[in-house]
N, C-alpha and C. Protein backbone atom coordinates (compact mmCIF):
# COMPACT_ATOMS: atom_id res chain seq x y z
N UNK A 1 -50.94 198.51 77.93
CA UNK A 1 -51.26 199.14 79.20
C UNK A 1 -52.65 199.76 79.08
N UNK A 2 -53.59 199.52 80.17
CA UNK A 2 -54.85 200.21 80.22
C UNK A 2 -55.13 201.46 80.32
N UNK A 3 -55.77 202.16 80.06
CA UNK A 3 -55.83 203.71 80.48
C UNK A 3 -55.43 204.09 81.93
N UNK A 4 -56.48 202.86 82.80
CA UNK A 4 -56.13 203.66 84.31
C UNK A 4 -54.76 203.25 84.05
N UNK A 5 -53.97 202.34 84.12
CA UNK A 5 -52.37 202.16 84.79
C UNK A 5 -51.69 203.22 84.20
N UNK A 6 -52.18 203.39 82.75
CA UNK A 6 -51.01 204.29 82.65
C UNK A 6 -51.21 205.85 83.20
N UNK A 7 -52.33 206.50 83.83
CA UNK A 7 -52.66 207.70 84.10
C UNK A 7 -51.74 207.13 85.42
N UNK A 8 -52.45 206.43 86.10
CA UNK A 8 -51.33 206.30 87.90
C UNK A 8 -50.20 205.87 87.59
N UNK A 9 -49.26 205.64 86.75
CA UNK A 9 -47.87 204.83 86.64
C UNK A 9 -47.37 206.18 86.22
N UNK A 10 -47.77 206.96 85.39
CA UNK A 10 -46.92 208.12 84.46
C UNK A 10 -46.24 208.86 85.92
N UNK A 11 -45.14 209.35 85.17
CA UNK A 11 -44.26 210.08 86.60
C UNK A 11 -43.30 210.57 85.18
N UNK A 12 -42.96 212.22 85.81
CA UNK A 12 -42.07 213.36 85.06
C UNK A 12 -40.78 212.29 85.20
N UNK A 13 -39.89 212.23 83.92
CA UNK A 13 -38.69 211.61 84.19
C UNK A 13 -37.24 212.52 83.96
N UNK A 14 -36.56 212.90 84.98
CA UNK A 14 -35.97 214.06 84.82
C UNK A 14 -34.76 213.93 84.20
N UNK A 15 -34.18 212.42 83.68
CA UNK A 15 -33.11 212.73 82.45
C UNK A 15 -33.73 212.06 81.58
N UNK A 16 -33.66 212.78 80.34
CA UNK A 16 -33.89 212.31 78.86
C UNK A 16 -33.08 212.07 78.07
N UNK A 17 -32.60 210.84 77.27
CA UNK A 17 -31.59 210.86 76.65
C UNK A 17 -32.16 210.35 75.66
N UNK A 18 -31.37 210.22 74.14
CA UNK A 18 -31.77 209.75 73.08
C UNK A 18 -32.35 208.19 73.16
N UNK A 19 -32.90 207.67 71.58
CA UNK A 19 -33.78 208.50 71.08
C UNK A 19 -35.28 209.37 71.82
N UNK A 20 -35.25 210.47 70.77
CA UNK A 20 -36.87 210.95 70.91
C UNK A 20 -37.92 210.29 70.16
N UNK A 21 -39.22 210.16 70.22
CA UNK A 21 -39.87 209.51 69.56
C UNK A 21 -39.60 210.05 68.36
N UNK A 22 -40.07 209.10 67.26
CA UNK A 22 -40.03 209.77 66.15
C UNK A 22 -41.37 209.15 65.21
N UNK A 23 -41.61 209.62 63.96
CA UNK A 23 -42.26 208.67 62.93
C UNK A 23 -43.40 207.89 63.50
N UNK A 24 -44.49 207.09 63.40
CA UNK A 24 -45.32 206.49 63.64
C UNK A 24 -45.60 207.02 65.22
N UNK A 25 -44.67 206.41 66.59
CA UNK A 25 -44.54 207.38 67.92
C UNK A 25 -44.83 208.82 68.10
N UNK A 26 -44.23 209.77 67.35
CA UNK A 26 -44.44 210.98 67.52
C UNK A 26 -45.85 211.44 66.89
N UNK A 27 -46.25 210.83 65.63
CA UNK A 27 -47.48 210.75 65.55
C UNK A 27 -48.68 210.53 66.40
N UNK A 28 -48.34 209.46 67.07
CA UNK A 28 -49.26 209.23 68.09
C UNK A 28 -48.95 209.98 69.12
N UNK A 29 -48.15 210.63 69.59
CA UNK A 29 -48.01 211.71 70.92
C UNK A 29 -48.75 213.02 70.60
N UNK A 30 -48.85 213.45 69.02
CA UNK A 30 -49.11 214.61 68.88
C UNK A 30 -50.38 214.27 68.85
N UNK A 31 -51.09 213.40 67.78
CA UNK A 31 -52.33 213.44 67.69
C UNK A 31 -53.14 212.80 69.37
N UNK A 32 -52.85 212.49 70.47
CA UNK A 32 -53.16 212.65 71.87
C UNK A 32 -53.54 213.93 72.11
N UNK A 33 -52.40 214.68 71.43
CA UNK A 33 -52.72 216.40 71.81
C UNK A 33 -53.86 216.94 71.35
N UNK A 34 -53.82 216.40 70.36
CA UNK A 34 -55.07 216.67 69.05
C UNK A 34 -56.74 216.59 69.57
N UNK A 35 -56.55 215.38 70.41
CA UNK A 35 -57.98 214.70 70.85
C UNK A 35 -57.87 215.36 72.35
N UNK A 36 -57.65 216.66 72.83
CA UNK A 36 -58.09 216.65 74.22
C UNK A 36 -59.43 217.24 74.05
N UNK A 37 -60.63 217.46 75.34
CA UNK A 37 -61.33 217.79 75.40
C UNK A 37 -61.32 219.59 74.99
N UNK A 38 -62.33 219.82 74.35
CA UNK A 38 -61.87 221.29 73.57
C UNK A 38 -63.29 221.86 73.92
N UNK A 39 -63.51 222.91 74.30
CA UNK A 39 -64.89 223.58 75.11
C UNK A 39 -64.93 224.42 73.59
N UNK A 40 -66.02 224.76 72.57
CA UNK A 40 -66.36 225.25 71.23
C UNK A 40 -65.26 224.74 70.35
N UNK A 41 -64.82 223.93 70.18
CA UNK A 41 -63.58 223.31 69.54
C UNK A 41 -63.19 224.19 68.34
N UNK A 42 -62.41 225.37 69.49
CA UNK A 42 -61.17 226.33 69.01
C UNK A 42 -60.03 226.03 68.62
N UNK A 43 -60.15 224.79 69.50
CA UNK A 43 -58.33 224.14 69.15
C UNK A 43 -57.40 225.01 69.00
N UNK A 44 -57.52 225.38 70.25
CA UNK A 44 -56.46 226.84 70.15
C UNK A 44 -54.66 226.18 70.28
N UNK A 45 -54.31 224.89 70.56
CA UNK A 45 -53.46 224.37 70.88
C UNK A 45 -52.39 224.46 69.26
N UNK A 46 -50.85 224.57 69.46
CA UNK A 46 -49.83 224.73 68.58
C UNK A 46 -48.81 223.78 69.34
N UNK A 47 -48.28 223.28 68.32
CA UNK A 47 -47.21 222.16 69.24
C UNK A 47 -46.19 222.88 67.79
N UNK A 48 -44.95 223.08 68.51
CA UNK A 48 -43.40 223.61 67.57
C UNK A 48 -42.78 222.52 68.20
N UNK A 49 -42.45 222.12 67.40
CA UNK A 49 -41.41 221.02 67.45
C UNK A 49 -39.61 221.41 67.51
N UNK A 50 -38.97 220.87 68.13
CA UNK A 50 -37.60 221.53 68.08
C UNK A 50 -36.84 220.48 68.98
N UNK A 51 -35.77 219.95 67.64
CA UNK A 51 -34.64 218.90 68.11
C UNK A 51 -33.26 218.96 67.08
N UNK A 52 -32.42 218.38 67.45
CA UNK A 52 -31.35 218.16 66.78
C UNK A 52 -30.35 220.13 67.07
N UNK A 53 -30.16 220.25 66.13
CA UNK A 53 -28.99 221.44 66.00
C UNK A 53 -29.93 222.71 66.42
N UNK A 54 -31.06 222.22 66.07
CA UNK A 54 -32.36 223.46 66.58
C UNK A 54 -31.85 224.09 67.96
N UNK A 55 -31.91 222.78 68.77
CA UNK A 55 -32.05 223.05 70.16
C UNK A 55 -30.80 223.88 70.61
N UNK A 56 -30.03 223.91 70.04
CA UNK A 56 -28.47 225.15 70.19
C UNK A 56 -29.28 226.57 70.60
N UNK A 57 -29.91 226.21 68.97
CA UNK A 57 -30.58 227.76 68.56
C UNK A 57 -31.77 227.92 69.96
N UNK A 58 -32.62 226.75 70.04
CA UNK A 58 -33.98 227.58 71.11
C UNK A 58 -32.41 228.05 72.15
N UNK A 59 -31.77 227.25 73.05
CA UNK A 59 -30.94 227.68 73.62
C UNK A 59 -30.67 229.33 74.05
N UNK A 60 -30.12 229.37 72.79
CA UNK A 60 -29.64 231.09 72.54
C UNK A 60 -30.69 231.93 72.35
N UNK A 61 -32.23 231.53 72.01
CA UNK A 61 -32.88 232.25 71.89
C UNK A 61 -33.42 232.63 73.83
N UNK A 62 -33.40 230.85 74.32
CA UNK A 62 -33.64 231.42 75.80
C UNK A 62 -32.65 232.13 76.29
N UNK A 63 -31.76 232.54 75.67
CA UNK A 63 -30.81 233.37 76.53
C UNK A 63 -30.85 234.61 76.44
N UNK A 64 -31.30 234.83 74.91
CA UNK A 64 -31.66 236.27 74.15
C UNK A 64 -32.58 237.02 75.28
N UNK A 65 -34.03 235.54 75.86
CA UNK A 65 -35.40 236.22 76.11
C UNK A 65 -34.86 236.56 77.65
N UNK A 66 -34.26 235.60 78.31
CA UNK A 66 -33.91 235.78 79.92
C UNK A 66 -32.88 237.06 79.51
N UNK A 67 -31.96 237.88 78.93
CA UNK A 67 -31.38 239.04 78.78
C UNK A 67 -32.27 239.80 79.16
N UNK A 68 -33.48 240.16 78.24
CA UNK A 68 -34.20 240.89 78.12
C UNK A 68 -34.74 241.40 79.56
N UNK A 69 -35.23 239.79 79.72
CA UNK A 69 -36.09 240.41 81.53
C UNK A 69 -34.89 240.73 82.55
N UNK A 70 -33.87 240.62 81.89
CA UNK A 70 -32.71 241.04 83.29
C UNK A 70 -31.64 241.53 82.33
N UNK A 71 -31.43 242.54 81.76
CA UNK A 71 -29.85 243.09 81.20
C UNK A 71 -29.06 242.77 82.33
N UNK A 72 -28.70 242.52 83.32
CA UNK A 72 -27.96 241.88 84.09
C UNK A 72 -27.44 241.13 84.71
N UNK A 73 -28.08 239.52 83.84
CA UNK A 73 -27.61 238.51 84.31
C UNK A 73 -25.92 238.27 83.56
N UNK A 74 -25.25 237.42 84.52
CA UNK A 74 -24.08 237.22 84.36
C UNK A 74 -23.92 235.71 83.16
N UNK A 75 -22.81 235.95 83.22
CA UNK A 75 -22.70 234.47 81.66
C UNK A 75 -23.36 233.01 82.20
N UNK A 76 -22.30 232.64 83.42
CA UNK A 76 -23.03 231.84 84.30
C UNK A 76 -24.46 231.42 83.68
N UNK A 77 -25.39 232.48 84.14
CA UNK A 77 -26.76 232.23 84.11
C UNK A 77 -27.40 232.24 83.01
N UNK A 78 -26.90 232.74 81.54
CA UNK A 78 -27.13 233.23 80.53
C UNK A 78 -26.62 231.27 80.17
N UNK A 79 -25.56 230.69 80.49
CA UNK A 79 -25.57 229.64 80.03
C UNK A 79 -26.14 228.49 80.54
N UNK A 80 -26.83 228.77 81.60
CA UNK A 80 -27.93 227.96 82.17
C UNK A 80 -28.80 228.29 81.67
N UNK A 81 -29.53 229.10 80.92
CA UNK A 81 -30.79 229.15 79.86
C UNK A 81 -30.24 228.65 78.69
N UNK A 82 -28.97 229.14 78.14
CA UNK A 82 -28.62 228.10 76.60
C UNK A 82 -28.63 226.76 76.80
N UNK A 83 -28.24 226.33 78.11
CA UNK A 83 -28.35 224.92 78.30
C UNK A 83 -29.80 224.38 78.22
N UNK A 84 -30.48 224.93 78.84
CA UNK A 84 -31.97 224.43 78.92
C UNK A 84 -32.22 222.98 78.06
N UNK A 85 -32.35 223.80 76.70
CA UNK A 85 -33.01 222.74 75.39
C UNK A 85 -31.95 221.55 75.98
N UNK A 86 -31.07 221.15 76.53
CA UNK A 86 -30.19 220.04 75.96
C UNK A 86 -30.64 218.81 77.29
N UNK A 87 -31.56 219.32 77.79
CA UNK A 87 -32.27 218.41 78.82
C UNK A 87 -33.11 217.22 77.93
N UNK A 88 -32.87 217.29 76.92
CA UNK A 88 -33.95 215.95 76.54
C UNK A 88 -33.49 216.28 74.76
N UNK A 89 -33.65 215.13 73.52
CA UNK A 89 -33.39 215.10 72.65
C UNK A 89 -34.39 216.03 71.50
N UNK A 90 -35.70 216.11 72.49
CA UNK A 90 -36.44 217.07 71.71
C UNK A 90 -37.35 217.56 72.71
N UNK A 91 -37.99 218.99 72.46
CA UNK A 91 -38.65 220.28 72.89
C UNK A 91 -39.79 220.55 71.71
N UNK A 92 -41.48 220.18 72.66
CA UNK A 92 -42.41 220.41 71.66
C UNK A 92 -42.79 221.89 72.94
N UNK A 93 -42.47 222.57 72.02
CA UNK A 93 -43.23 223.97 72.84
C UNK A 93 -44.49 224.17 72.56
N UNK A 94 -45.57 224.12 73.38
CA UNK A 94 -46.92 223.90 73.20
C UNK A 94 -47.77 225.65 73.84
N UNK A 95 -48.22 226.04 72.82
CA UNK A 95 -48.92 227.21 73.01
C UNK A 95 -50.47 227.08 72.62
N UNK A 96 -50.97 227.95 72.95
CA UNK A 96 -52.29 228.44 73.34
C UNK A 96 -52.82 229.35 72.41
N UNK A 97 -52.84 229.55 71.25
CA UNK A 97 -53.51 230.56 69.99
C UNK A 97 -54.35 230.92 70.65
N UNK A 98 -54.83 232.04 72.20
CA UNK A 98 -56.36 232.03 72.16
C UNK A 98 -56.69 233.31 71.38
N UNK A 99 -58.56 233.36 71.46
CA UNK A 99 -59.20 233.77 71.07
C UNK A 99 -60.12 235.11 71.85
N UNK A 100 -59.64 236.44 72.15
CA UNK A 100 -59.75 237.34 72.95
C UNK A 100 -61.18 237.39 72.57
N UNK A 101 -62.09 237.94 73.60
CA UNK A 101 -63.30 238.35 72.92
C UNK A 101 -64.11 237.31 72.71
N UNK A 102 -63.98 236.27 72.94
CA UNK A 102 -64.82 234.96 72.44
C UNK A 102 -65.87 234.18 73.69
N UNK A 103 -67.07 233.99 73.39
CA UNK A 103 -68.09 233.49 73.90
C UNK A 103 -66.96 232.27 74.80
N UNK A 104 -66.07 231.44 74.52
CA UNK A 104 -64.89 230.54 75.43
C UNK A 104 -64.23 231.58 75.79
N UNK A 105 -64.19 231.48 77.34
CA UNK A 105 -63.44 232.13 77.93
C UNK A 105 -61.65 232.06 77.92
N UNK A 106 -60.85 232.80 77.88
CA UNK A 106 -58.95 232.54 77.35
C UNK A 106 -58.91 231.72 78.18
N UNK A 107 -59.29 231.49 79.84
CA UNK A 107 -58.53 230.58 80.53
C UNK A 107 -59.04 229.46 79.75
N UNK A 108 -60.43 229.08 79.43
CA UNK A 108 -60.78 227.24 79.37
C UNK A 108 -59.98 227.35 78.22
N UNK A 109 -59.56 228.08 77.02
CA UNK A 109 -58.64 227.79 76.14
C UNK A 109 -57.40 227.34 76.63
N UNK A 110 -56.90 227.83 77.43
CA UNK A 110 -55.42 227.74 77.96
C UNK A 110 -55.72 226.30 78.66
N UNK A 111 -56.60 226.28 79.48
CA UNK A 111 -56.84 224.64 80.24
C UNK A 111 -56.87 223.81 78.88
N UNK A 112 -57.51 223.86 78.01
CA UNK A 112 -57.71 222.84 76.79
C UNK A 112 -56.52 222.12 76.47
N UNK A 113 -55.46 223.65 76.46
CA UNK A 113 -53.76 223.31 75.66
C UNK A 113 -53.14 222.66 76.83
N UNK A 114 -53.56 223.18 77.88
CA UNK A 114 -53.02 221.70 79.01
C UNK A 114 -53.51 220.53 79.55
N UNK A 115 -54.77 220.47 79.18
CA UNK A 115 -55.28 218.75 78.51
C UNK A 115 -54.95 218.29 77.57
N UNK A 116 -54.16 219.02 76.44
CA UNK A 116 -53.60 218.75 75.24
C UNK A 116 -52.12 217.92 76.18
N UNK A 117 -51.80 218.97 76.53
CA UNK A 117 -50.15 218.41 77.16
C UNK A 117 -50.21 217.19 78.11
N UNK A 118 -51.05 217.10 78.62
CA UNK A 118 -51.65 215.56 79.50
C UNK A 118 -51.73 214.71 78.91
N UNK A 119 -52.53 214.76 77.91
CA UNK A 119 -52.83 213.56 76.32
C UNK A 119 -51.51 213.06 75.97
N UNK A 120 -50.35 214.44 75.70
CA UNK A 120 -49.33 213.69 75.31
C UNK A 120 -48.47 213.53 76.38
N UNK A 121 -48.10 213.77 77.76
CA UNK A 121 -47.30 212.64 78.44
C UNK A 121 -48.27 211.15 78.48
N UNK A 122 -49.29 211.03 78.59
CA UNK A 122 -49.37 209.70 78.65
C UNK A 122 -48.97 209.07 77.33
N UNK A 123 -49.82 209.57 76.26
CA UNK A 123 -48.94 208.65 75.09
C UNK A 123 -47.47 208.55 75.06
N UNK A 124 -46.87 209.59 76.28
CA UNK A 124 -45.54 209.52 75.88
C UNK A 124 -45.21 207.77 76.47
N UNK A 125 -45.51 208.05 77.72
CA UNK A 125 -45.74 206.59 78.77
C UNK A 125 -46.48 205.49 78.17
N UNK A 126 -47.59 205.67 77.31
CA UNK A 126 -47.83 204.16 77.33
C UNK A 126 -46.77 203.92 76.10
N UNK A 127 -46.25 204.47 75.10
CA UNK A 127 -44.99 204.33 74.05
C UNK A 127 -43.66 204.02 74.70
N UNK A 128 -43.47 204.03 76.02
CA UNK A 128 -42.10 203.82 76.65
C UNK A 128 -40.81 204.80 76.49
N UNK A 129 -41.61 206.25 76.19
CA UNK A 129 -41.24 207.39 76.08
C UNK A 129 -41.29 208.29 77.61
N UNK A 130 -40.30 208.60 77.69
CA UNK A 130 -39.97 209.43 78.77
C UNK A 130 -40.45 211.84 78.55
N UNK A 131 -41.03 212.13 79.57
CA UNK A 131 -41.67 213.35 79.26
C UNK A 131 -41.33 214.35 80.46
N UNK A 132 -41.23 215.42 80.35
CA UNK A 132 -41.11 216.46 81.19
C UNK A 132 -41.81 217.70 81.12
N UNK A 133 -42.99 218.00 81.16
CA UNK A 133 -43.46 219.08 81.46
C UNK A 133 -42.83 220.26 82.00
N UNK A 134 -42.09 221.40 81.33
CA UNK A 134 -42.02 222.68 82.64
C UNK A 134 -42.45 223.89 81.68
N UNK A 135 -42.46 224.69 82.60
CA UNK A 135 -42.50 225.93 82.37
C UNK A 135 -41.61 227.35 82.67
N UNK A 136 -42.27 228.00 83.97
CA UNK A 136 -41.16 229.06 84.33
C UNK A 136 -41.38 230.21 83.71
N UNK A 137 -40.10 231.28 84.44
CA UNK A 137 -40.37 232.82 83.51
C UNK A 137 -40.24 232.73 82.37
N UNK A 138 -39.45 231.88 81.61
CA UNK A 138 -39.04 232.15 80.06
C UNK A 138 -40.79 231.79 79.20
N UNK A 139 -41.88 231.16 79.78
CA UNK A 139 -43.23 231.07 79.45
C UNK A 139 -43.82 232.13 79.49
N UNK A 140 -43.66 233.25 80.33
CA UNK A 140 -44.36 234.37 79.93
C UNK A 140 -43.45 235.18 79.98
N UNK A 141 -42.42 235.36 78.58
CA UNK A 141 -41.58 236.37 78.20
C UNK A 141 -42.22 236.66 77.12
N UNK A 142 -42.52 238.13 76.80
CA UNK A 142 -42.96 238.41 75.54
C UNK A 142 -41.73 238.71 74.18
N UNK A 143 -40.75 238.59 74.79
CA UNK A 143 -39.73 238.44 74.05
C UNK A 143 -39.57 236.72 73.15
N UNK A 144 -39.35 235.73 74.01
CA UNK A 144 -39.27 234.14 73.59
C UNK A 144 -40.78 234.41 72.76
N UNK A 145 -41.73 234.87 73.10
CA UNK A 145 -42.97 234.56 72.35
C UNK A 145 -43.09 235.05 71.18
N UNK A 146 -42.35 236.30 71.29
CA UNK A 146 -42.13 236.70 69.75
C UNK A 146 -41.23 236.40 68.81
N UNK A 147 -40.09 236.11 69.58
CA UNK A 147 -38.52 234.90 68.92
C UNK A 147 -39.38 233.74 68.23
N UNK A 148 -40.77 233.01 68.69
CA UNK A 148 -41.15 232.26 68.41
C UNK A 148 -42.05 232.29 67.26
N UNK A 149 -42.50 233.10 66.76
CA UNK A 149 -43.45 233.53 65.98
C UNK A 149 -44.97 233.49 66.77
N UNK A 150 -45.09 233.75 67.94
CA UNK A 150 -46.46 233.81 68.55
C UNK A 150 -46.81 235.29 68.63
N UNK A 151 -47.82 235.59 69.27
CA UNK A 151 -48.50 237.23 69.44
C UNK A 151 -48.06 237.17 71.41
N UNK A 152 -48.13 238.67 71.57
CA UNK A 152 -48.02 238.33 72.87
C UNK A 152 -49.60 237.85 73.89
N UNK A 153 -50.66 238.04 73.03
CA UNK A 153 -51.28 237.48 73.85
C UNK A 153 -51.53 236.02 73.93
N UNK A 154 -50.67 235.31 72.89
CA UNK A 154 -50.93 233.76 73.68
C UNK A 154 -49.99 232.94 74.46
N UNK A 155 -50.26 232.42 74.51
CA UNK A 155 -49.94 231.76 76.08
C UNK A 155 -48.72 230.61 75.83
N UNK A 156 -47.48 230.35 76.16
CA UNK A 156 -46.79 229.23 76.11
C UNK A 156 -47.51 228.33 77.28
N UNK A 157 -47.87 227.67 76.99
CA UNK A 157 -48.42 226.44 78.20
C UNK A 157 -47.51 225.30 78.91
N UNK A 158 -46.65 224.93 78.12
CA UNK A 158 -45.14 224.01 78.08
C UNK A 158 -44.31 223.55 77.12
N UNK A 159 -43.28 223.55 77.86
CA UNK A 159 -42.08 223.19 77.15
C UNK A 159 -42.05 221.57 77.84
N UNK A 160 -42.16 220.63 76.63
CA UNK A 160 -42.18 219.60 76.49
C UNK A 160 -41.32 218.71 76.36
N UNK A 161 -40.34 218.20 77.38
CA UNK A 161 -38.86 217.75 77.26
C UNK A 161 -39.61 216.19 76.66
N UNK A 162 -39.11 215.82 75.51
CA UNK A 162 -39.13 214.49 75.20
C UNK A 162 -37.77 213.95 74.85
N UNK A 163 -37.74 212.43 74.96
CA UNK A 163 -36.89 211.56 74.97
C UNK A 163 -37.34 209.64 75.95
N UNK A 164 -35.96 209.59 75.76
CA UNK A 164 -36.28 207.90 76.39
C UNK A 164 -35.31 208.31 77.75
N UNK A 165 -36.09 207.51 78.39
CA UNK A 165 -35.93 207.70 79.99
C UNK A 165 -34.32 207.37 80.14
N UNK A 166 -33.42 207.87 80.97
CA UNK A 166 -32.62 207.53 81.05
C UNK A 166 -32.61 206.33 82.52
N UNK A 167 -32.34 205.11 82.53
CA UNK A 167 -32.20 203.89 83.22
C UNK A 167 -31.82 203.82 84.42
N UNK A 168 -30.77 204.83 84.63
CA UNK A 168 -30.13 205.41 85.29
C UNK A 168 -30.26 206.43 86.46
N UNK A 169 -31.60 207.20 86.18
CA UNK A 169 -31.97 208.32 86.75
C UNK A 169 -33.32 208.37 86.99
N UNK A 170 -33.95 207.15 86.78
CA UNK A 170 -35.55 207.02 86.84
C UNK A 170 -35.44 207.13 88.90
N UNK A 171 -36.90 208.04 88.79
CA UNK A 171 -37.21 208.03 90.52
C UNK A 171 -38.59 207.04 90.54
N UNK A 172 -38.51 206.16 92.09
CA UNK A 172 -40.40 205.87 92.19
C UNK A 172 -41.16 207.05 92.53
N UNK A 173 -42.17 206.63 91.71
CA UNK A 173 -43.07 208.31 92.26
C UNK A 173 -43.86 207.59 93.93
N UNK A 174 -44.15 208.58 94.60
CA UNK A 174 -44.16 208.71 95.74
C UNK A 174 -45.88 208.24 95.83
N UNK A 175 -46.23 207.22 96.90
CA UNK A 175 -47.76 207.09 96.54
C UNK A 175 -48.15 208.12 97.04
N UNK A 176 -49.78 208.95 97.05
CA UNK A 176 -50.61 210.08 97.54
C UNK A 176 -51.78 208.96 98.29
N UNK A 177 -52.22 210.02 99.36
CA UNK A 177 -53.14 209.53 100.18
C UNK A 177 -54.31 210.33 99.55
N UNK A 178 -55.26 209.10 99.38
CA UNK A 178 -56.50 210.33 98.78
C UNK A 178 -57.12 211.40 100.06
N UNK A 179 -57.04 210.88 100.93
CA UNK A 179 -57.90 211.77 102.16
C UNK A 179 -57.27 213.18 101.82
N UNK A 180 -56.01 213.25 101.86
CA UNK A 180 -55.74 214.83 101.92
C UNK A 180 -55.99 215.63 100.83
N UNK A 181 -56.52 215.03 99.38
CA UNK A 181 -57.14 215.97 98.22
C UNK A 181 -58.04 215.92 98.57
N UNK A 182 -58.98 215.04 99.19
CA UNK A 182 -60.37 214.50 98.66
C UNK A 182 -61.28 214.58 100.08
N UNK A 183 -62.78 215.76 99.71
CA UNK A 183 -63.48 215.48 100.54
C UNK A 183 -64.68 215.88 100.29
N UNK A 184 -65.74 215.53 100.94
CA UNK A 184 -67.13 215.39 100.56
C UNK A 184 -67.86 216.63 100.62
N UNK A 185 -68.71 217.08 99.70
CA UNK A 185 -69.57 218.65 100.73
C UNK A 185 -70.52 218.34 100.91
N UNK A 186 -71.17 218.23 102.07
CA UNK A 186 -70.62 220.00 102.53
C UNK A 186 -69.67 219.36 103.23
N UNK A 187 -68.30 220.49 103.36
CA UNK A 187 -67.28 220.61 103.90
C UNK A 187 -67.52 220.48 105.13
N UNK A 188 -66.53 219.74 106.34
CA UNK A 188 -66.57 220.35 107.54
C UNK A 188 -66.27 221.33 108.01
N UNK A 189 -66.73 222.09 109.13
CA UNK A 189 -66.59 222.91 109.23
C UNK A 189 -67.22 224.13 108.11
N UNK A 190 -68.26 223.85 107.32
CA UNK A 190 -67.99 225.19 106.23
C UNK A 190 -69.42 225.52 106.19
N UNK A 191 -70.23 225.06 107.39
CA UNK A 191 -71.80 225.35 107.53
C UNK A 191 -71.69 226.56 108.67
């Protein structure tokens, strides 16, 4: 597959089922991450990897961190965060090491680690690997960030559902009209 097809073909696939990439594949998904465009190449980007019996544990740890921001959620909901991890066979949680104080500003760091995460859904796609990007409150809990071994000032950027597409549950992605992103300046109307 060419670069362009696979940038316009890639589409979030929302069940993941076994296998996850592994060995030679996962190599190549991470090192995608490796090669994004990096503004003073800080490479502020961390990929944690987490599958198999792990994912119980991130589970309970998202349940630990969603407690925290609410002592009052009910079990119910407490087991809709343990469930989380079990959406896909593996979870690369991708953070942002930035660099406070630095001639690179934290956001283009944080953009970097999500050109990092772009790099790897497509390698996930042109490998015939299925990917899910999310995020959410449990991304800026300073609790999960410290469960994780991060500082609170860096940044979770995504939680990286990998696996193989399930056959079953694949959607067509919807075409976009360029007119409604796309327009020339000067703007109309903006003289």
């Amino acid at each position: 597959m060419n670069a362009y097809d696979c940038i316009i073909t890639r589409s979030t696939i929302p069940k993941l089922i076994h296998p996850a990439p592994q060995g030679v594949d996962l190599n190549k998904i991470l090192m995608a991450g490796l090669s994004a465009p990096d503004h003073g190449k800080l490479r502020p980007w961390r990929f944690l990897i987490v599958e198999g019996e792990d994912l119980l544990t991130l589970g309970e740890t998202f349940a630990r961190s969603a407690k925290e921001d609410d002592p009052d959620l009910d079990e119910s909901r407490l087991n809709r965060f343990r469930n989380l991890p079990k959406r896909a066979p593996m979870v690369i949680v991708v953070v942002a090491e930035t660099l406070e104080k630095h001639k690179i500003p934290v956001q283009e760091q944080v953009l970097a680690t999500g050109a990092a995460v772009q790099n790897m859904l497509l390698a996930c796609h042109e490998l015939a690997f299925g990917a899910i990007w999310r995020t959410g409150a449990l991304a800026y809990n300073p609790y999960l960030k410290k469960s994780l071994g991060y500082k609170k000032k860096d940044e979770i950027v995504a939680f990286l559902y990998l696996g193989t597409p399930d056959p079953g549950k694949q959607k067509t992605k919807e075409p976009l009209i360029m007119e409604e992103f796309v327009s020339s300046w000067p703007k109309p109307g903006s003289k």
